[in-house]
Structure formats: structure tokens, C-alpha cells
N, C-alpha and C. Protein backbone atom coordinates (compact mmCIF):
# COMPACT_ATOMS: atom_id res chain seq x y z
N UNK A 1 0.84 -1.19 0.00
CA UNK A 1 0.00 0.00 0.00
C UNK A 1 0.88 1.25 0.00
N UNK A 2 0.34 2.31 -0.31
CA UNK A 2 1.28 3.94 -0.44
C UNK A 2 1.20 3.96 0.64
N UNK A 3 2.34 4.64 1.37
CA UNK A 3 2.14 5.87 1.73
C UNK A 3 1.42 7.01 2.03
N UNK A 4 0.89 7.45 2.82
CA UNK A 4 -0.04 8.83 2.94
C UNK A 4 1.23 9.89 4.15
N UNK A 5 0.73 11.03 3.77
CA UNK A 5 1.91 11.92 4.60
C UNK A 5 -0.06 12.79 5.13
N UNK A 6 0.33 13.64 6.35
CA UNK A 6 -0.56 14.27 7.08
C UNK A 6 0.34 15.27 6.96
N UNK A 7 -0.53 16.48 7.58
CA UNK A 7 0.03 17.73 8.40
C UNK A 7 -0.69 17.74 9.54
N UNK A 8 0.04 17.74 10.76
CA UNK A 8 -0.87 17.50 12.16
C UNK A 8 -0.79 18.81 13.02
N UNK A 9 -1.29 19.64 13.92
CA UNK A 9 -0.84 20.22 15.04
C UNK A 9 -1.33 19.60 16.04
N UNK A 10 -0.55 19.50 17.28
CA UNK A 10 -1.16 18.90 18.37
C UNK A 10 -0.74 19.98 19.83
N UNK A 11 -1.57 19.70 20.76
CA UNK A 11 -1.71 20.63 21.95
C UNK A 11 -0.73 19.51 22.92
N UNK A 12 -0.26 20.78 23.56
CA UNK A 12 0.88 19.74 24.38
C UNK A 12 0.51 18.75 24.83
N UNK A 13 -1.16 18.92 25.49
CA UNK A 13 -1.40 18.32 26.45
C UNK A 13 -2.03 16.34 25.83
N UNK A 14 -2.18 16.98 24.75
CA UNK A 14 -2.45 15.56 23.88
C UNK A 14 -1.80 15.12 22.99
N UNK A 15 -0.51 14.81 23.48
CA UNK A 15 0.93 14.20 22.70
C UNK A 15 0.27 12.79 23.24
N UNK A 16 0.15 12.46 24.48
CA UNK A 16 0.15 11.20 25.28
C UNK A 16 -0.75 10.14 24.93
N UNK A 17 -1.98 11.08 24.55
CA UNK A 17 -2.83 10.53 24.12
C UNK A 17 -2.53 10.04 22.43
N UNK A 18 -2.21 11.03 21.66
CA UNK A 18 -1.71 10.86 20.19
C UNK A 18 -0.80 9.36 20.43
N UNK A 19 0.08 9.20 20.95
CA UNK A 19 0.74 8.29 20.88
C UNK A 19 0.46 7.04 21.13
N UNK A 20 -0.69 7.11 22.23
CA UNK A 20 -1.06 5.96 22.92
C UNK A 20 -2.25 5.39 20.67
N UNK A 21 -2.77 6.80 20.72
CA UNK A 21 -3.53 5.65 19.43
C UNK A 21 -2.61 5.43 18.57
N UNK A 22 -1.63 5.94 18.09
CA UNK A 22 -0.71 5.34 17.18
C UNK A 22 0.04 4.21 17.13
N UNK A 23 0.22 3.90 18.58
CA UNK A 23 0.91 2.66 19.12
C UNK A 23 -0.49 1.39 19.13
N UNK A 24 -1.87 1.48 18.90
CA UNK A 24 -2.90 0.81 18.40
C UNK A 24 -2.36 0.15 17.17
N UNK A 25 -1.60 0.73 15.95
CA UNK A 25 -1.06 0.24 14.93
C UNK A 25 0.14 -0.95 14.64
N UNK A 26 -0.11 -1.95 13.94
CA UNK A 26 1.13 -2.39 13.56
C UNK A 26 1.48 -1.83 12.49
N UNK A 27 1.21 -1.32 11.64
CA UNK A 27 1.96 -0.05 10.69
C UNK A 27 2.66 1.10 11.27
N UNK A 28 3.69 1.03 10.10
CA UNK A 28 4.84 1.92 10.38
C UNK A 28 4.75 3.56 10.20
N UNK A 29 4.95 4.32 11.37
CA UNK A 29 4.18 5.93 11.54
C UNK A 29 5.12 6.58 11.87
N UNK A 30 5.18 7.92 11.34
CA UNK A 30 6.87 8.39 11.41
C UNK A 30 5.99 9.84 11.70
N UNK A 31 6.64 10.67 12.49
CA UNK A 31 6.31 11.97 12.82
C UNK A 31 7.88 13.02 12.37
N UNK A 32 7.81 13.91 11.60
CA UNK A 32 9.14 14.92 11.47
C UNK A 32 8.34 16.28 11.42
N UNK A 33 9.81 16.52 11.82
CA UNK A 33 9.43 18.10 11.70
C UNK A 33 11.01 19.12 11.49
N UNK A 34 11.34 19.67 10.20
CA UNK A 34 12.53 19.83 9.83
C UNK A 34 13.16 18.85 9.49
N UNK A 35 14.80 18.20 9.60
CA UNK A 35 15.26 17.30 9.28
C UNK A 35 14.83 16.28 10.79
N UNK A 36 14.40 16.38 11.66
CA UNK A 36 13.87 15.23 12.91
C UNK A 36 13.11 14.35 12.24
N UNK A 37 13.05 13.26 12.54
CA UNK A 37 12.15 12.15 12.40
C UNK A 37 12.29 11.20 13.16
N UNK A 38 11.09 10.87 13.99
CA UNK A 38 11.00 9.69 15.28
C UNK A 38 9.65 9.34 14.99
N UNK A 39 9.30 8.29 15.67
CA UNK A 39 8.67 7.08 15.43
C UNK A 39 7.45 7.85 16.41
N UNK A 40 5.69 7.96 15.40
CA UNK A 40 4.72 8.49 16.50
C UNK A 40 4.20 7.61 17.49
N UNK A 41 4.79 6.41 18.23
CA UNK A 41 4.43 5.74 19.06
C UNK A 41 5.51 6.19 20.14
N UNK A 42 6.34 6.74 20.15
CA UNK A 42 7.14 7.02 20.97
C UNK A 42 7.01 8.53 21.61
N UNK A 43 6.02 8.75 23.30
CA UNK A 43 6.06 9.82 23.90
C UNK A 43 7.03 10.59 23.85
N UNK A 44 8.23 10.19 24.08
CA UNK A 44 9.28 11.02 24.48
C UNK A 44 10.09 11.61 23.17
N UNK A 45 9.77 10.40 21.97
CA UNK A 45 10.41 11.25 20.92
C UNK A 45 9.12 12.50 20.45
N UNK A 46 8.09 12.70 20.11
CA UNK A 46 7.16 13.41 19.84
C UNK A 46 7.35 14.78 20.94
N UNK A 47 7.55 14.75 22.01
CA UNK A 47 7.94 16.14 22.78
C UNK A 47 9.29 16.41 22.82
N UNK A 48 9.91 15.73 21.77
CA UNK A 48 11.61 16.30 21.72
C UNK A 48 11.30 17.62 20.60
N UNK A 49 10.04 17.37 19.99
CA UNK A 49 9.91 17.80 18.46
C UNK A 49 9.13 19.22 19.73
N UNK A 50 9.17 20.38 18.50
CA UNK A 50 8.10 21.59 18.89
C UNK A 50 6.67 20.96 18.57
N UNK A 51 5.84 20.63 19.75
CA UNK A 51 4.74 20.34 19.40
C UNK A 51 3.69 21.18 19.12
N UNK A 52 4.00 22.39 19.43
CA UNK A 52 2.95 23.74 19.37
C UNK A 52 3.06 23.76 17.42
N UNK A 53 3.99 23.44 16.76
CA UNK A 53 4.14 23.83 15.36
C UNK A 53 3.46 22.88 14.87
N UNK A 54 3.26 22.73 13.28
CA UNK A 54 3.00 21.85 12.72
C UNK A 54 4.07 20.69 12.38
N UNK A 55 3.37 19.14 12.37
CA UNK A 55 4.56 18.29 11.99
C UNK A 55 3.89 17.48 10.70
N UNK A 56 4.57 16.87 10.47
CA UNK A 56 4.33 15.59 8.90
C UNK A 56 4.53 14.34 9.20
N UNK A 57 3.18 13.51 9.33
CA UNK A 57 3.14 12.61 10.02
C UNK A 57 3.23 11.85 8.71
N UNK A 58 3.86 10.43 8.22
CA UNK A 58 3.66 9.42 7.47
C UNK A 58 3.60 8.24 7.85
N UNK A 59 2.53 7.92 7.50
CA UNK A 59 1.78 6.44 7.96
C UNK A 59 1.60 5.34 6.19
N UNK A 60 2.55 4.33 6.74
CA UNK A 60 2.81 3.44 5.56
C UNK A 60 2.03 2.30 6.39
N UNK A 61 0.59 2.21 5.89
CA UNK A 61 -0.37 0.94 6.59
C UNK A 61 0.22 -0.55 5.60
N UNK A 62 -0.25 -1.55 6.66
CA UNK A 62 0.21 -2.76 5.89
C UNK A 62 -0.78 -3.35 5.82
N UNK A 63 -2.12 -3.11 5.86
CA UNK A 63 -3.39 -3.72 5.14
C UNK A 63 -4.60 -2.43 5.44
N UNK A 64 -5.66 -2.93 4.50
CA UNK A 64 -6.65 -1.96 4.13
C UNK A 64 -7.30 -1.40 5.28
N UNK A 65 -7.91 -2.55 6.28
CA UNK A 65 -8.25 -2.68 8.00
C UNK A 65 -7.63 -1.15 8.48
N UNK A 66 -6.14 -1.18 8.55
CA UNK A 66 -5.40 -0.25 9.55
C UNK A 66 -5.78 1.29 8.65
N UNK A 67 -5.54 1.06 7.38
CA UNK A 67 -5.56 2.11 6.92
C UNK A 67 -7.30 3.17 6.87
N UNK A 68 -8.29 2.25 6.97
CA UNK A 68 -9.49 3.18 7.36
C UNK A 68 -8.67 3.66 8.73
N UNK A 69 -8.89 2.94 9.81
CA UNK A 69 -8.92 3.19 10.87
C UNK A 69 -7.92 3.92 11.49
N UNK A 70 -6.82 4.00 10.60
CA UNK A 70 -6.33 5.37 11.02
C UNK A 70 -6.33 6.35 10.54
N UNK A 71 -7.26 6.96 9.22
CA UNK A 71 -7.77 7.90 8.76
C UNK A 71 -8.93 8.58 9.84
N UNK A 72 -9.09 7.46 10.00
CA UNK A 72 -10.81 8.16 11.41
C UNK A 72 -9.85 8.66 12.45
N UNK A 73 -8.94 8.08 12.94
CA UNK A 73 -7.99 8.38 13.72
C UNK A 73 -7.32 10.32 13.85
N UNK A 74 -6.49 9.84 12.97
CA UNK A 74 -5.83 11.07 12.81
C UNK A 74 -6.53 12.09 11.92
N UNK A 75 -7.92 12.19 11.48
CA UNK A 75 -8.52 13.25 11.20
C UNK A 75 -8.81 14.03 12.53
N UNK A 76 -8.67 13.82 13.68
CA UNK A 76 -8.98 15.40 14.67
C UNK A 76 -7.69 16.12 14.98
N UNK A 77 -6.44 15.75 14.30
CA UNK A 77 -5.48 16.12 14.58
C UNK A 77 -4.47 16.54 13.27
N UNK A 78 -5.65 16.52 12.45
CA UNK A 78 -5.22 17.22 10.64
C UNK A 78 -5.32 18.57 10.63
N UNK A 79 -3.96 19.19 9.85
CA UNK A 79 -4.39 20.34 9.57
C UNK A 79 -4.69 20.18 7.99
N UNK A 80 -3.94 19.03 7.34
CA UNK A 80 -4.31 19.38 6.07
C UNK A 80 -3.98 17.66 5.71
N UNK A 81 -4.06 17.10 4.16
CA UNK A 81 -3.65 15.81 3.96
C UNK A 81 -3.20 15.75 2.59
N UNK A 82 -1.84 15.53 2.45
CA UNK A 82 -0.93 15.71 1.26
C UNK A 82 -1.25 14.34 0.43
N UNK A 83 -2.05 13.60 1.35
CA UNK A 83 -1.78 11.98 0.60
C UNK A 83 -1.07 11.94 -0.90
């Protein structure tokens, strides 16, 4: 399956939560911002990043299943979707 890239902003206070649903996935989810890139299941890498800015989330799903369900997902935390 492609690839889809997001544009996300997130509020400090719901990094924890962001992560906890991303880590729901066995597909591979990458959060950057500038040349950074860490893995969005990982709390501590996601608040290394400026979370007040926008980041570029890419989610490479490995079946059709994950890929609805993390579209429902990460739509409250879209600013835009480059797919």
C-alpha cells in the first residue's frame, strides 16, 4: 500500500494521548518536523519535536483494516492531507 503523509498540530497536552492511538497500529508511523524524524508511538520522541508547530506525520499501513482506521484516527489532529 502507499504511503499517505498528514500535516498535524497537536496541543501539548495531547501528545500522550496521540501516541497511545498510534501505538494501536502495527503499521509503520513516522512523525518529522525539519530534518527530525521519530517514530509516533514514541512519547518522548514526539515532545523532543516543537509540538505547538505543525509536523508531517507518514503512515505506511500494511493492510486496508489499519488504513481506514487510522484515517478516522488522525482526522482530529489534521491540519491538512498531502496523501
Amino acid at each position: 500500500m502507499k504511503m499517505k503523509v498528514y500535516k498535524i498540530k497537536l496541543q501539548f497536552e495531547l501528545v500522550n494521548g496521540f501516541c497511545m492511538e498510534m501505538g494501536m497500529f502495527e503499521s509503520e508511523i513516522n512523525v518529522s518536523q525539519g530534518k527530525c524524524i521519530v517514530d509516533a508511538k514514541s512519547v518522548m520522541g514526539v515532545f523532543s519535536m516543537d509540538v505547538s508547530s505543525i509536523m508531517t506525520v507518514e503512515f505506511y499501513p500494511c493492510n486496508t483494516h489499519e488504513d481506514t482506521k487510522f484515517e478516522d484516527i488522525i482526522r482530529k489532529y489534521t491540519v491538512s492531507c498531502v496523501c
